[in-house]
Protein backbone atom coordinates (compact mmCIF):
# COMPACT_ATOMS: atom_id res chain seq x y z
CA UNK A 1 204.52 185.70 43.88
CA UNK A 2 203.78 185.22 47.37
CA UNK A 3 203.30 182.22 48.76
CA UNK A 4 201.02 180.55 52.26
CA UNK A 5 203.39 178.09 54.10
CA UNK A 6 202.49 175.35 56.53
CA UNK A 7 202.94 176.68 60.39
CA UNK A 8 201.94 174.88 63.48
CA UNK A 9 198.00 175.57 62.53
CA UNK A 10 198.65 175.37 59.00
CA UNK A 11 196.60 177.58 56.25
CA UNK A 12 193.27 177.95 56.70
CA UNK A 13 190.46 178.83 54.05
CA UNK A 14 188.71 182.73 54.68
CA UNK A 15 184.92 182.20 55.98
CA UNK A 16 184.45 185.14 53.43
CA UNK A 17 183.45 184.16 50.25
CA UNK A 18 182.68 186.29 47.36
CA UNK A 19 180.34 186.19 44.18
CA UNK A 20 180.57 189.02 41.63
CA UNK A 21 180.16 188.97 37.91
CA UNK A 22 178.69 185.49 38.21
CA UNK A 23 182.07 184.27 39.38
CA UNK A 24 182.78 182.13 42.53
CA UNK A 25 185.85 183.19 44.40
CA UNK A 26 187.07 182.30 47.49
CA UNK A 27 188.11 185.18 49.58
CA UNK A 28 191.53 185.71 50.37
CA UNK A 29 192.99 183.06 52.54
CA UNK A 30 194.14 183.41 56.28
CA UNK A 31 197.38 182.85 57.36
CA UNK A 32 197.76 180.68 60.23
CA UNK A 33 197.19 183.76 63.21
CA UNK A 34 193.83 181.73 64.06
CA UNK A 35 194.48 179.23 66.46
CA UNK A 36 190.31 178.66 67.39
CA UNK A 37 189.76 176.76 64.28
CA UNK A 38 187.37 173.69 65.98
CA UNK A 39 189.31 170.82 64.06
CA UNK A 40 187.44 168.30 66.56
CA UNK A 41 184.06 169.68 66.09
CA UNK A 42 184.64 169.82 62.05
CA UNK A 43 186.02 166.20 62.08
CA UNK A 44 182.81 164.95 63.96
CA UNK A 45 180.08 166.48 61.89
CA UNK A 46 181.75 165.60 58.78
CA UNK A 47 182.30 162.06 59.85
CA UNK A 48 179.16 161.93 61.15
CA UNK A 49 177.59 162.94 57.93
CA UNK A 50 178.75 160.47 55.68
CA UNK A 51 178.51 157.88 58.36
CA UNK A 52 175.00 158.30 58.19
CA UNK A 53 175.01 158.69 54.69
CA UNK A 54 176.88 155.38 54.68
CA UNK A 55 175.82 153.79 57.60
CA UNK A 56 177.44 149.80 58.51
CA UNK A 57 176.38 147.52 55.78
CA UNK A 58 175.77 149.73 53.43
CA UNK A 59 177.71 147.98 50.87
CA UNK A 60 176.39 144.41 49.51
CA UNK A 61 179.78 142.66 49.96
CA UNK A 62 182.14 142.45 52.89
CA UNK A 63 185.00 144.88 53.23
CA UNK A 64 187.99 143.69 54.21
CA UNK A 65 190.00 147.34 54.37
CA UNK A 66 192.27 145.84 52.47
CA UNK A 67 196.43 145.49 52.67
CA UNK A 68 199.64 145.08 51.30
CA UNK A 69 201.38 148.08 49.53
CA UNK A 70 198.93 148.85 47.02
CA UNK A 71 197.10 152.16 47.40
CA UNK A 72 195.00 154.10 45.50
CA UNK A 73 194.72 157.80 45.04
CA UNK A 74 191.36 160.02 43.34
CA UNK A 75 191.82 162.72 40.86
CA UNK A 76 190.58 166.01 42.40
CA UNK A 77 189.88 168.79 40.95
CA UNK A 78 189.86 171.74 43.18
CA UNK A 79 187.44 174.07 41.83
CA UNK A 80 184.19 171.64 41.95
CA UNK A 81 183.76 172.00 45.70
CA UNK A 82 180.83 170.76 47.42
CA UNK A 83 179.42 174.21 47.74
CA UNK A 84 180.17 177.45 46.22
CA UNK A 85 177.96 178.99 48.56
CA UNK A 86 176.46 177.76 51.60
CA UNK A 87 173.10 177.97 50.33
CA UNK A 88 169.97 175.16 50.15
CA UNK A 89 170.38 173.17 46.95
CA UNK A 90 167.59 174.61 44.73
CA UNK A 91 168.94 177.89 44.97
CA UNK A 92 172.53 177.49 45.37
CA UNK A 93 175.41 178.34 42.63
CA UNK A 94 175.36 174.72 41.02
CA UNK A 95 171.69 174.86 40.26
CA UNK A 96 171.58 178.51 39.49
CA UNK A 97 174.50 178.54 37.36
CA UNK A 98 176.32 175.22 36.39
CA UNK A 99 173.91 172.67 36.02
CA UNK A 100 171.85 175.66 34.03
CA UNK A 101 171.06 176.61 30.61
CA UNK A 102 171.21 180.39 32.10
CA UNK A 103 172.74 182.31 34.77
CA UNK A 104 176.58 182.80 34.29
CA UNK A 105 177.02 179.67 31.91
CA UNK A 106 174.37 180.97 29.48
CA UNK A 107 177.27 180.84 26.61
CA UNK A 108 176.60 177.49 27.22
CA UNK A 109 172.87 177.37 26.27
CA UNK A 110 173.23 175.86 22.87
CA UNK A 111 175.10 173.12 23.89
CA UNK A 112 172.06 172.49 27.42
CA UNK A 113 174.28 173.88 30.21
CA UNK A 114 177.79 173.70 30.89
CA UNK A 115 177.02 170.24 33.69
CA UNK A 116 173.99 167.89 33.12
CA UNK A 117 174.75 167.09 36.91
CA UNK A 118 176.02 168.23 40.70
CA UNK A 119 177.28 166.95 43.49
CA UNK A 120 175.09 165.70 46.46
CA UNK A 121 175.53 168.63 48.62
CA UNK A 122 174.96 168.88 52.76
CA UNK A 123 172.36 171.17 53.73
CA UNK A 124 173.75 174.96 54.31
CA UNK A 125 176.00 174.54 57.61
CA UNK A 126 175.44 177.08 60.56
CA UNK A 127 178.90 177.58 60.65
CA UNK A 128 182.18 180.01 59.38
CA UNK A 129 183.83 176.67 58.45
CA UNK A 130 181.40 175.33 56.34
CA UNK A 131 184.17 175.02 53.73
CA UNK A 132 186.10 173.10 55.73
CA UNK A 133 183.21 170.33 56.75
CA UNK A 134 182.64 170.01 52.71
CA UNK A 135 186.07 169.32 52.77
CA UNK A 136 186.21 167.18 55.04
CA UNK A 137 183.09 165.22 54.09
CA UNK A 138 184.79 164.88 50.92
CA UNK A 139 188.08 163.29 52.77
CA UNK A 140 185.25 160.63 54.82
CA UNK A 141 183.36 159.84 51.95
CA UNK A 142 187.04 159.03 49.99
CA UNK A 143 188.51 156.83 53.48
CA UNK A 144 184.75 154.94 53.24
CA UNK A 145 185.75 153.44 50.20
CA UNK A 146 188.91 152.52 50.78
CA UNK A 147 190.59 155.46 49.19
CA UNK A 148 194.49 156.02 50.53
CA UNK A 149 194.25 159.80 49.72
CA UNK A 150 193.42 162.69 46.64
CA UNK A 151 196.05 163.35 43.79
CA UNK A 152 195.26 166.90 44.23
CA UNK A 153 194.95 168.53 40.50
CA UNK A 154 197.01 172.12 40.26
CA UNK A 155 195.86 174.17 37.51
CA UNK A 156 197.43 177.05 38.73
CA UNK A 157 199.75 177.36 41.94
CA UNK A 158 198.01 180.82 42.76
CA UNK A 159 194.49 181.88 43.07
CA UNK A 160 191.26 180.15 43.86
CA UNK A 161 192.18 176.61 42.95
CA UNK A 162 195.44 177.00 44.61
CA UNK A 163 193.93 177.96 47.74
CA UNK A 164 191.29 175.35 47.82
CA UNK A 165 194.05 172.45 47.67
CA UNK A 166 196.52 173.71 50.14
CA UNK A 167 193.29 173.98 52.15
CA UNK A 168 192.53 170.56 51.49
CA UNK A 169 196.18 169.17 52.58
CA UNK A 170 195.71 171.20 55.91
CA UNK A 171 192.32 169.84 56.61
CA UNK A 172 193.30 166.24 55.73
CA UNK A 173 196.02 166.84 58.50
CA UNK A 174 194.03 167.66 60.91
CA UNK A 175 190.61 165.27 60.57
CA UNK A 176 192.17 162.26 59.02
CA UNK A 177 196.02 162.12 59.61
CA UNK A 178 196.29 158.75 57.35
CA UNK A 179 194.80 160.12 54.15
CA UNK A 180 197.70 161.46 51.85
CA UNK A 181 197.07 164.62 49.32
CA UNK A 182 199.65 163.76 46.47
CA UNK A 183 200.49 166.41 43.95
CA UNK A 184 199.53 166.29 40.59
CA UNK A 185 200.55 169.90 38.35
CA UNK A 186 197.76 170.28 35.41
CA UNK A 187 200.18 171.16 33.05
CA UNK A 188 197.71 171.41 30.25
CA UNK A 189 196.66 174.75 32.47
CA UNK A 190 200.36 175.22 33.49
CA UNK A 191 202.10 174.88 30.34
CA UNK A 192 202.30 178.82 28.90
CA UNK A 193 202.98 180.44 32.18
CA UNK A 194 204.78 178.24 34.81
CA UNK A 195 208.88 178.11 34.75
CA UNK A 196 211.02 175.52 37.18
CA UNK A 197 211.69 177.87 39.97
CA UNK A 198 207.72 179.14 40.45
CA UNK A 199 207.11 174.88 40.57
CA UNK A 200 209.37 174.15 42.52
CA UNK A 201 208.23 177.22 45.03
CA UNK A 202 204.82 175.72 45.19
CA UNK A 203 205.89 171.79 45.32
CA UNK A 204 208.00 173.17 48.03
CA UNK A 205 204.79 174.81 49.86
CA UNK A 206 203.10 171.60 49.38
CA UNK A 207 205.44 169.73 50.70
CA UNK A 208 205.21 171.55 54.21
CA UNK A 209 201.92 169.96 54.81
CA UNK A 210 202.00 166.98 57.01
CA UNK A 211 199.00 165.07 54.89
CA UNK A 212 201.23 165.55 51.98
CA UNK A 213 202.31 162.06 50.40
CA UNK A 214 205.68 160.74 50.80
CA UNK A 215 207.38 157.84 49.14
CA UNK A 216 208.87 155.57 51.64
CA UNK A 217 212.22 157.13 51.05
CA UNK A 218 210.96 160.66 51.72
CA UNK A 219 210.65 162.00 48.57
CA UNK A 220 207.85 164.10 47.71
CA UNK A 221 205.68 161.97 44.92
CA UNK A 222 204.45 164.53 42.16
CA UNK A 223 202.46 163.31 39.38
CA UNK A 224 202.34 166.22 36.39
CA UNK A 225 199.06 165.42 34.44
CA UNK A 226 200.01 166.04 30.62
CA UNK A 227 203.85 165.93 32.19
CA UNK A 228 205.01 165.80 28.11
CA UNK A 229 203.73 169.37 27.49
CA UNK A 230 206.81 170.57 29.05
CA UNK A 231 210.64 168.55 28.17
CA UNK A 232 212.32 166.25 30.51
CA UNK A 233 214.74 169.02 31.16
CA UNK A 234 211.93 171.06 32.36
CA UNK A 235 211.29 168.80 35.31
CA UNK A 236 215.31 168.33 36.14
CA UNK A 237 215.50 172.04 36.81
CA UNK A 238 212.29 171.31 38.96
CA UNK A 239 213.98 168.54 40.54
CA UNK A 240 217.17 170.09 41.22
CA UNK A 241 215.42 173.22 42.84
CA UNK A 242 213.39 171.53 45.07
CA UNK A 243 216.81 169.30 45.97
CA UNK A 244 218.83 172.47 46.53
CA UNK A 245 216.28 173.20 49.59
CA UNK A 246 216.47 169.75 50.94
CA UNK A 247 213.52 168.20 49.20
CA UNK A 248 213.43 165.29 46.66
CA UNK A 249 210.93 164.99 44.58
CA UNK A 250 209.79 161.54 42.49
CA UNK A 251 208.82 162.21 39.18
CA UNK A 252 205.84 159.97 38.27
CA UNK A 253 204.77 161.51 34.57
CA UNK A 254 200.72 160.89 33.55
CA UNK A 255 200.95 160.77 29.74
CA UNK A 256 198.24 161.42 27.64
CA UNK A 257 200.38 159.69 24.79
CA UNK A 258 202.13 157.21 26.44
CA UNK A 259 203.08 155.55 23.85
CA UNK A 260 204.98 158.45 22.50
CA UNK A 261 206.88 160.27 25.64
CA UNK A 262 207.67 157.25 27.85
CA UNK A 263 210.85 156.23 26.57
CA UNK A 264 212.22 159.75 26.51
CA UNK A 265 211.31 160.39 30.31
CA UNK A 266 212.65 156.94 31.94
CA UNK A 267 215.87 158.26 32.82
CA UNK A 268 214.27 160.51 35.50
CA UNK A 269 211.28 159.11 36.63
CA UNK A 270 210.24 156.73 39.56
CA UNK A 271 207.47 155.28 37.51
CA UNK A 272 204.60 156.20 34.56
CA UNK A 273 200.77 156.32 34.27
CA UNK A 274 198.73 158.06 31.94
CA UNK A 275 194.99 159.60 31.77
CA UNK A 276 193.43 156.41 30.06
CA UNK A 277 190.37 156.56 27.49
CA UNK A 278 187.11 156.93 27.75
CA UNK A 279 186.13 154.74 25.45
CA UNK A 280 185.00 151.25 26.47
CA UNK A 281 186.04 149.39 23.05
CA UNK A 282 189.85 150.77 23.38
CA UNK A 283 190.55 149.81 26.87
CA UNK A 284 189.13 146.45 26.46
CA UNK A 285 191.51 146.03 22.66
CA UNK A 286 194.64 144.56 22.21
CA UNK A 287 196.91 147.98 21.52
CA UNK A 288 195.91 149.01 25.01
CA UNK A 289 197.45 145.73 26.49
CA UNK A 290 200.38 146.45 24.36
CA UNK A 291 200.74 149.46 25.62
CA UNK A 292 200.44 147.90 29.42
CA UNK A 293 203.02 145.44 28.56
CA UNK A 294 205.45 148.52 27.32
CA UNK A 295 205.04 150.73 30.12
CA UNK A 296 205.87 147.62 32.53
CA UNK A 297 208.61 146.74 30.81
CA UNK A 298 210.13 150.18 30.83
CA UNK A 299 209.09 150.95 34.34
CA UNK A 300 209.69 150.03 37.70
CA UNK A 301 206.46 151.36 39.45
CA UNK A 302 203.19 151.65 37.45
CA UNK A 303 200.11 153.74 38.08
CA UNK A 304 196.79 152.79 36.34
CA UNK A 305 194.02 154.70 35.66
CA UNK A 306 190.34 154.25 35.93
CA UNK A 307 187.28 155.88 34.60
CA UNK A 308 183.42 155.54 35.47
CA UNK A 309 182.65 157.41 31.98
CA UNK A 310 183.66 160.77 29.92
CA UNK A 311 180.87 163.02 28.67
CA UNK A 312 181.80 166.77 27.95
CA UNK A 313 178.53 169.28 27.53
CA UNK A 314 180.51 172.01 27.05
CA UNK A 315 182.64 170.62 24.28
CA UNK A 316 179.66 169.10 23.09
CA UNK A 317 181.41 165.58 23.38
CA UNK A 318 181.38 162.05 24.79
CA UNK A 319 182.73 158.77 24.39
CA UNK A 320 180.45 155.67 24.62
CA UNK A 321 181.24 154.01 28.31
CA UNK A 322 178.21 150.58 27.64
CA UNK A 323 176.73 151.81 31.34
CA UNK A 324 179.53 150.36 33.97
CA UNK A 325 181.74 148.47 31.00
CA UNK A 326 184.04 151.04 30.94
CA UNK A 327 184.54 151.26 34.92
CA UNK A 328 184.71 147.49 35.33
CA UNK A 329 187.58 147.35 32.52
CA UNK A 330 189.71 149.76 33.75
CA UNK A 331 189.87 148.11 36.92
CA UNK A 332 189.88 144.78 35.82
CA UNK A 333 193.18 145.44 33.75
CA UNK A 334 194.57 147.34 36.91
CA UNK A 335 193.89 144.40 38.89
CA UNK A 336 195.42 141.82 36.76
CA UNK A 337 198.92 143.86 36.43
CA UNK A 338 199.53 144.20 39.48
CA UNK A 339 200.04 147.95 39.34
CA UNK A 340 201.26 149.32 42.33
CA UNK A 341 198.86 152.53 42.19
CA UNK A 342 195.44 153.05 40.69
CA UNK A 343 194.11 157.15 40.24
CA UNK A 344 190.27 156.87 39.60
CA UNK A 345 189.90 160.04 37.32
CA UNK A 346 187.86 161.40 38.56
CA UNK A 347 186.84 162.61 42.49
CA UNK A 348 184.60 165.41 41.43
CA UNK A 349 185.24 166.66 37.97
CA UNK A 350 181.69 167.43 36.41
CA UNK A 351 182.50 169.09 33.62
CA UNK A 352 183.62 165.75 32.19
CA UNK A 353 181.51 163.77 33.69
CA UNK A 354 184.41 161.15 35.33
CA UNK A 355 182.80 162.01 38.95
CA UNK A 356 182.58 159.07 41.26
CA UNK A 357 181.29 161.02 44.49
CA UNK A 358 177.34 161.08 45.06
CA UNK A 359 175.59 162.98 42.67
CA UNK A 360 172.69 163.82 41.51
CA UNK A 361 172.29 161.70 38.35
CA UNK A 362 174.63 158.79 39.22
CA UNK A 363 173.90 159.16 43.05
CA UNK A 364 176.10 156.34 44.68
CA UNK A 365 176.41 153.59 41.52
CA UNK A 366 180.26 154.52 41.22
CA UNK A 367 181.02 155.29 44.54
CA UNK A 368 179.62 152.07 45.87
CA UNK A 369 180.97 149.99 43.40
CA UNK A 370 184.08 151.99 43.80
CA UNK A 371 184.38 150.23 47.48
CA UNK A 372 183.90 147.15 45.84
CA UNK A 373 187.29 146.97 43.04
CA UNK A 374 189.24 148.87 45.60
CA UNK A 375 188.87 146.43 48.11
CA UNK A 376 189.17 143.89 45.05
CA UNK A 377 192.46 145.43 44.11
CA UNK A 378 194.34 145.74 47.34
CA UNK A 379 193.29 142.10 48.84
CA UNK A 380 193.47 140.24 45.96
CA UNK A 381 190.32 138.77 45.85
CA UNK A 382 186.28 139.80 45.07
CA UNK A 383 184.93 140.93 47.99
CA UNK A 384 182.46 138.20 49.42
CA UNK A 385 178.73 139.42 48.69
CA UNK A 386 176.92 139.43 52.02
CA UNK A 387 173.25 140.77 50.27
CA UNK A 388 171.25 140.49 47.67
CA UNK A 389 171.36 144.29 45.91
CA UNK A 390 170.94 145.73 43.13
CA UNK A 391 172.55 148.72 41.12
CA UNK A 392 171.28 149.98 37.57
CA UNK A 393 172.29 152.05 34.86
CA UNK A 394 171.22 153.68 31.99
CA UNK A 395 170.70 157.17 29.88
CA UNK A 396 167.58 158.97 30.71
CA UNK A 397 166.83 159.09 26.52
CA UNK A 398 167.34 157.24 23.42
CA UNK A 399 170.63 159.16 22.19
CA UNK A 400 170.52 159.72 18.41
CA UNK A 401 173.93 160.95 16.85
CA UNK A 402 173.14 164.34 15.14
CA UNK A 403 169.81 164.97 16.66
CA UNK A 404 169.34 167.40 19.63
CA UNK A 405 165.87 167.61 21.05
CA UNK A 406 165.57 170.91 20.62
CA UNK A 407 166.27 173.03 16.88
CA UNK A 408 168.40 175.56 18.60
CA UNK A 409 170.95 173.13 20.65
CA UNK A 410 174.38 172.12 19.06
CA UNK A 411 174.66 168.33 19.06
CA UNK A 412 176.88 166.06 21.14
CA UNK A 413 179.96 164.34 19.02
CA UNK A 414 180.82 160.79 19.85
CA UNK A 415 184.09 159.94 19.95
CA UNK A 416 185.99 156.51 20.22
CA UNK A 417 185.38 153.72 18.10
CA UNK A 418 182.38 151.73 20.39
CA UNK A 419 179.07 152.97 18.66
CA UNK A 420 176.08 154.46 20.50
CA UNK A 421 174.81 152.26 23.41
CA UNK A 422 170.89 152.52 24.66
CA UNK A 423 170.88 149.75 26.68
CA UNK A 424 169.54 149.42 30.49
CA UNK A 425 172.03 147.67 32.97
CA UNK A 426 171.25 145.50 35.69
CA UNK A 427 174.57 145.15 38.23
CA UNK A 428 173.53 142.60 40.64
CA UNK A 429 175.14 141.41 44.03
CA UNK A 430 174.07 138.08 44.90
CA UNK A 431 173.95 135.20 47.19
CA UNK A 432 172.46 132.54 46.27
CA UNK A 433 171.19 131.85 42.32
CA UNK A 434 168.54 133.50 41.14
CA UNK A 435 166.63 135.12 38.07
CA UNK A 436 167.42 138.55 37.29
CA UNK A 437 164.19 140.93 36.12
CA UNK A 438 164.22 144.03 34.00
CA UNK A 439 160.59 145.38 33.06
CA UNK A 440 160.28 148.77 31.10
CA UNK A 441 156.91 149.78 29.04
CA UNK A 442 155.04 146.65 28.54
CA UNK A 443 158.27 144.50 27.97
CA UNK A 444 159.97 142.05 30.98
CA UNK A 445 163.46 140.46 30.61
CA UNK A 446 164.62 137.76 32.53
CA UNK A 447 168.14 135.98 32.94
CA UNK A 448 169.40 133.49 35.35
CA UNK A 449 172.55 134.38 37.19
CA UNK A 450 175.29 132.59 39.36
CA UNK A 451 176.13 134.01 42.89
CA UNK A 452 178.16 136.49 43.15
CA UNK A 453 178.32 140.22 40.95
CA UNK A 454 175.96 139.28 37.36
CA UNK A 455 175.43 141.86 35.44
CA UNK A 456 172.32 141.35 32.91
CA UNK A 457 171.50 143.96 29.81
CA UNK A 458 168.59 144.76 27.89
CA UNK A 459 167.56 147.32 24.93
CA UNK A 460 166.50 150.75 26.17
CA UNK A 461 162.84 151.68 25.78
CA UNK A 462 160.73 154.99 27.34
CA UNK A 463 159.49 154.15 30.06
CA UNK A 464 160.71 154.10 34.25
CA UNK A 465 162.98 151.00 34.28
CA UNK A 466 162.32 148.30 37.13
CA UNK A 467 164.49 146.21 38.54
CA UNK A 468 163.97 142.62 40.74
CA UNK A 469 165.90 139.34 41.95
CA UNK A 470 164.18 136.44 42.35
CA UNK A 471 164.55 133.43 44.10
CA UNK A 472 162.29 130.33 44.39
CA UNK A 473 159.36 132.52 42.39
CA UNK A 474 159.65 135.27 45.05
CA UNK A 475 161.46 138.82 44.77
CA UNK A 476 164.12 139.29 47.03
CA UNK A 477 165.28 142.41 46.21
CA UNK A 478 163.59 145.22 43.94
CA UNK A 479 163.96 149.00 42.85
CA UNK A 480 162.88 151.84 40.21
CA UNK A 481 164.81 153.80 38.43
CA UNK A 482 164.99 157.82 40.05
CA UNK A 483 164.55 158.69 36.64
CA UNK A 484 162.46 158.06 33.56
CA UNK A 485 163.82 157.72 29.56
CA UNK A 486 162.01 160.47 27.95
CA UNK A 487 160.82 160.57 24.38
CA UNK A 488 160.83 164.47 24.99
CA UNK A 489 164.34 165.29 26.94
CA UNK A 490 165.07 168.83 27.63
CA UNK A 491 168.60 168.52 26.54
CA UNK A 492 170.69 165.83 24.87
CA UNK A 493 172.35 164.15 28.02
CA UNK A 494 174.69 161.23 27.32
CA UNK A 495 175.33 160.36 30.90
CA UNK A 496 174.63 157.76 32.36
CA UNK A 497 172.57 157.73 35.15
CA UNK A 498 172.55 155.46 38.39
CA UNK A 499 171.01 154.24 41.46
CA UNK A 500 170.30 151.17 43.75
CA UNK A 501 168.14 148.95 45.96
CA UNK A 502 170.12 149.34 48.80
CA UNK A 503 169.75 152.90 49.45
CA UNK A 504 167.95 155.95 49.31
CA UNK A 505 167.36 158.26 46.04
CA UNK A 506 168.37 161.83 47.14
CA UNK A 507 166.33 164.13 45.73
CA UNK A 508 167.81 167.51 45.26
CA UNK A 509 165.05 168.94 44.40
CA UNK A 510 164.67 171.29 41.41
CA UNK A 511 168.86 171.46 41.34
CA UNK A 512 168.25 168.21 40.34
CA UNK A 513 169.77 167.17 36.81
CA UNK A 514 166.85 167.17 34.06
């Protein structure tokens, strides 16, 4: 196995890129004989993008950029790039394909398409390096919310995926030298065909990067997701590989049974985490603060995750997330103890669903209030609302378990023990007292609320939902819903979708989700 290292102008990503068989593919990667890459240029039309995307005051409370030693890092998943293609949205790979009931996911017709969403994508750039200005608009939009870096997901440590992270490590280098790329080997893709000294090989690659992410004592932080499918002798021989070429490494295992493999990996790791649920009854119970108070005990360092919500169309399966419940949870328990790291899971994994960056069916609801616990969790203290805003949430249908709107489509399986939620959310940002106003149909709800965040929740019903604050008898802030809840839905769709007062609905035209 050959393998791209690090030079003075680092690995780049191919302009080339290849569709055949209804399969993406980056082209071959470059080595580093370029130097004319225009890192400037791509740095100031990515920046410049989200900065109008996300222009000052965007946000309904004041950031503070927060401080101290706490930092948090977003699951990314390397092959859900911005762009497959460089094409306009309503012709592009995601709308053709992914988000799709034909194309190449058509195996997926029976369950509505493999996504029920996509990203919100730049217009086609004029450029070879379009790939790396998606890249690097993903890097702004992380930094904008007060992200320290990615926890880059390796599925494989060859082929497209592998080349799309090293690619991301060199352009974080160059466009934003202070946003990390920690390493985090998917061993659940991993697990029956890596060995120690292939790791190590590409841990040592990585580690050439200078956006890679560092402990303070210089050791190289890797963060195996699933790190139990392989023994802690596994990851010793690792260890002792990478050491034997001058490299440390700091083992920081995510479980997905904690409760099970911690003890027997103590002995050679920094610290623990562990994927979390989906489910907004569990993470709110009593065995998951249990759990917390284990892992704490057992651990010096501790890494908690967080999860906007989990729905899986091509497993036909989701777990009830009560609109933002879920998300506010997670990070409520990560502020309270004191964890030194949070990993929001995920960046930009639509196949599950866990996506906090803009798109199309949650457009900026958990990447705005994504600013707001990160800030939250690094100073301390709630942001200070500045504006009256509002955010919303809910499903655009009445979910019934068992019943899929058309004869032909499998049905999606809850899992988790909260049942079915089909309720419309109301997240508002406030500054002064006032009465909160959901109408839908011919029904209007109304509750008071302090200042501050109040979040206000009312029965689903078809209809476009509408949204208002009030104060003194007069509205003060107001929105629709992008969307409306359908008595006749395409597809069964258990996401939820999203939106807000304080900004723009981008339509993505027909690549938008049904």
């Amino acid at each position: 196995m050959s393998r791209k290292s690090f030079g003075l102008q680092a690995f780049l990503i191919s302009p080339i890129v290849v569709v055949c068989s209804g399969t993406f593919a980056f082209g071959q990667a470059a080595t580093s004989q370029n130097p004319s890459v225009p890192w400037a240029q791509i740095s100031q039309v990515a920046s410049d993008f989200v900065n109008r995307e996300s222009p000052p005051n965007i946000f309904p409370f004041q950031v503070s950029g927060g401080h101290g030693t706490k930092q948090v890092f977003i699951h990314y998943f390397p092959f859900w790039v911005l762009s497959f293609d460089n094409k306009p949205t309503n012709i592009d790979y995601w709308s053709q394909n992914y988000d799709s009931e034909t194309g190449s996911q058509a195996q997926y017709a029976k369950q509505g398409g493999f996504y029920r969403e996509r990203p919100i994508t730049p217009p086609p750039w004029d450029s070879p390096y379009w790939q790396q200005r998606n890249l690097a608009i993903d890097i702004f939009r992380a930094k904008k919310i007060g992200a320290d870096g990615f926890f880059i997901d390796l599925p494989g440590i060859e082929g497209r995926a592998w080349d799309i992270a090293v690619s991301l490590c060199d352009v974080a280098a160059h466009v934003a030298p202070g946003f990390k790329i920690a390493v985090e080997p998917g061993m659940a893709g991993l697990k029956a065909t890596i060995d120690p000294p292939h790791l190590a090989e590409a841990l040592l690659t990585l580690n050439q990067c200078p956006a890679a992410y560092h402990l303070p004592d210089g050791s190289l932080l890797v963060a195996p997701f699933a790190t139990e499918l392989k023994p802690p002798d596994f990851w010793t021989q690792v260890s002792e590989l990478t050491a034997a070429k001058g490299v440390k490494i700091a083992l920081l295992p995510v479980f997905l049974n904690p409760a099970k493999s911690a003890q027997s990996f103590r002995q050679i790791s920094v610290g623990v985490s562990y994927w979390g649920d989906g489910d907004a009854t569990t993470v709110k119970g009593e065995p998951e603060q249990a759990l917390l108070r284990s892992l704490s005990s057992m651990y010096p360092l501790l890494m908690e995750p967080v999860r906007p919500q989990d729905v899986r169309p091509k497993s036909s399966i989701f777990w009830e997330a009560q609109n933002t419940t879920l998300y506010r949870t997670m990070w409520q328990v990560a502020i309270k103890s004191n964890a030194q790291y949070v990993q929001p899971i995920t960046w930009n994994d639509l196949s599950e669903g866990t996506e906090l960056e803009p798109s199309s069916a949650t457009q900026y609801l958990f990447y705005d209030l994504s600013a707001y616990y990160i800030d939250w969790y690094k100073s301390g203290v709630p942001p200070k609302v500045i504006s009256d805003a509002i955010y919303y949430s809910s499903r655009n249908q009445i979910i019934e378990l068992g019943k899929a709107p058309k004869p032909d489509q499998q049905p999606m399986r809850l899992l988790g023990k909260t049942p079915v939620n089909n309720n419309i959310e109301m997240l508002a940002f406030l500054t002064a007292p006032s009465m909160l106003q959901i109408s839908i149909g011919d029904k209007t709800y109304k509750s008071e609320a302090k200042p501050g965040m109040a979040v206000f929740s009312v029965p689903a019903s078809f209809g476009q939902p509408k949204f208002a604050i009030l104060r003194s008898g007069k509205v003060v802030a107001s929105v629709a819903a992008h969307y409306v809840i359908s008595p006749n839905p395409g597809r069964e769709n258990p996401i939820y979708y999203g939106g807000s007062s304080n900004r723009s609905v981008v339509d993505l035209s027909n690549a938008q989700s049904k």
